[in-house]
Protein backbone atom coordinates (compact mmCIF):
# COMPACT_ATOMS: atom_id res chain seq x y z
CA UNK A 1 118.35 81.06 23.79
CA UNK A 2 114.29 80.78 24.53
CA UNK A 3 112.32 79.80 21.64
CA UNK A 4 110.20 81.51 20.15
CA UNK A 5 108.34 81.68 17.00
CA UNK A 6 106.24 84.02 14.64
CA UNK A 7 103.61 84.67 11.78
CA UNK A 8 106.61 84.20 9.52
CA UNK A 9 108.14 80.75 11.06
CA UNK A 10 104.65 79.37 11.39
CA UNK A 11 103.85 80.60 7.57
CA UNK A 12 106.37 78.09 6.84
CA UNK A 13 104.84 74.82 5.37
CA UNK A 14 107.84 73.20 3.51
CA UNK A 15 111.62 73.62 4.37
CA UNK A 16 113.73 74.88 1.90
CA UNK A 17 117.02 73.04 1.85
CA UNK A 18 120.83 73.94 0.42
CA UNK A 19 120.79 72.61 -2.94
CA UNK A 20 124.66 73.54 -3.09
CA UNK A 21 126.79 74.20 0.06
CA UNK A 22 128.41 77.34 -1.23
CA UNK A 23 127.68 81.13 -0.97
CA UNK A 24 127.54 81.85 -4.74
CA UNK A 25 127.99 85.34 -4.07
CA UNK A 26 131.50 84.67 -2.03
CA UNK A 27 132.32 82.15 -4.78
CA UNK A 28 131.82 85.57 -7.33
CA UNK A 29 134.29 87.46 -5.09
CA UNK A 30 136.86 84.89 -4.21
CA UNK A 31 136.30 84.73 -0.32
CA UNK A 32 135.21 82.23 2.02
CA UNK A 33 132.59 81.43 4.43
CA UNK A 34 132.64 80.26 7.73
CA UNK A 35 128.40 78.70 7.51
CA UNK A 36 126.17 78.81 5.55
CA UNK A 37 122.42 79.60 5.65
CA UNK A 38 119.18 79.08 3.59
CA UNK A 39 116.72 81.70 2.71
CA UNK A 40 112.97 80.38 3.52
CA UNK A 41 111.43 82.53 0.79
CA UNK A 42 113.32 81.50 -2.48
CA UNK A 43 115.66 79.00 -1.71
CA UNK A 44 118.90 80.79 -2.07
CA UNK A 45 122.08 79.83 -0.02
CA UNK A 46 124.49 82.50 1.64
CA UNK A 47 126.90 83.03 4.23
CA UNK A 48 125.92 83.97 7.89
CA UNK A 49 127.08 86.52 10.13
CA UNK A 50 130.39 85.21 11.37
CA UNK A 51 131.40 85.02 7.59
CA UNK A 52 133.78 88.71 6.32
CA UNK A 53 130.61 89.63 3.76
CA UNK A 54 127.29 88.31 5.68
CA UNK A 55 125.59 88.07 2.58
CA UNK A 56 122.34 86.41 4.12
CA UNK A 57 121.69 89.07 6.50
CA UNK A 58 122.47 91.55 3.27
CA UNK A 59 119.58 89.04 1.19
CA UNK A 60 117.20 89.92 4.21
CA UNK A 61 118.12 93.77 3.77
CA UNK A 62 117.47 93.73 0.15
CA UNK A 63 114.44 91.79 -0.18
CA UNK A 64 112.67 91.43 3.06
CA UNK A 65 112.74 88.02 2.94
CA UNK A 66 112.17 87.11 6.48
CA UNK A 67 113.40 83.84 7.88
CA UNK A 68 116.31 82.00 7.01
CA UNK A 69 117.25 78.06 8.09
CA UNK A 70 120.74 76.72 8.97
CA UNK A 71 121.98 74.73 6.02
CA UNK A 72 125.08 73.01 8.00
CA UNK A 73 124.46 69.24 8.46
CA UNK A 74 123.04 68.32 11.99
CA UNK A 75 121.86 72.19 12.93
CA UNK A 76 118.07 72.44 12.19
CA UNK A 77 116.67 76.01 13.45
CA UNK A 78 115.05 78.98 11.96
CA UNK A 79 115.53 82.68 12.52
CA UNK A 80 112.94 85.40 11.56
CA UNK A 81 114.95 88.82 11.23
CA UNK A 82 111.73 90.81 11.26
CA UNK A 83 110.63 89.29 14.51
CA UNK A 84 113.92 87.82 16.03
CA UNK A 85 111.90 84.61 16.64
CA UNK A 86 114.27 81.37 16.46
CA UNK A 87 113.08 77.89 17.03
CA UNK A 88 114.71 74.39 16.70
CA UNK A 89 112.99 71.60 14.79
């Protein structure tokens, strides 16, 4: 995947990190996840896209919060839903 970034990546002047590794809202219904990713905005943790309910991509629908960060250990990339940027840091 090329690399590319945005207005929204670059915006970015602190990381946000997990500060538990669990999708709270998965916890509430009883599932699982299969990873786990870290909203750039306010900080909240949720499962990705592979994962049955997606809840970050559902965060991104129902706030607009724009760029997300991988919060499994060793993976360190954003993605920017509004401009499908993703880079690697």
């Amino acid at each position: 995947m090329q690399q590319e970034s945005c207005s929204h990546i670059n915006a970015i002047s602190e990381l946000k990190t997990a500060t538990k590794h669990v999708c709270e809202e998965c916890v509430k219904l009883g599932d699982g996840w299969v990873h786990l990713r870290t909203c750039q905005e306010c900080g909240v943790t949720l499962c990705c896209d592979d994962s049955k309910n997606k809840h970050a991509t559902a965060h991104n629908h129902t706030t607009g919060h724009p760029v997300i960060s991988s919060a499994e250990p060793n993976e360190r990339w954003l993605w920017c839903y509004a401009d499908k940027a993703f880079v690697t840091y």
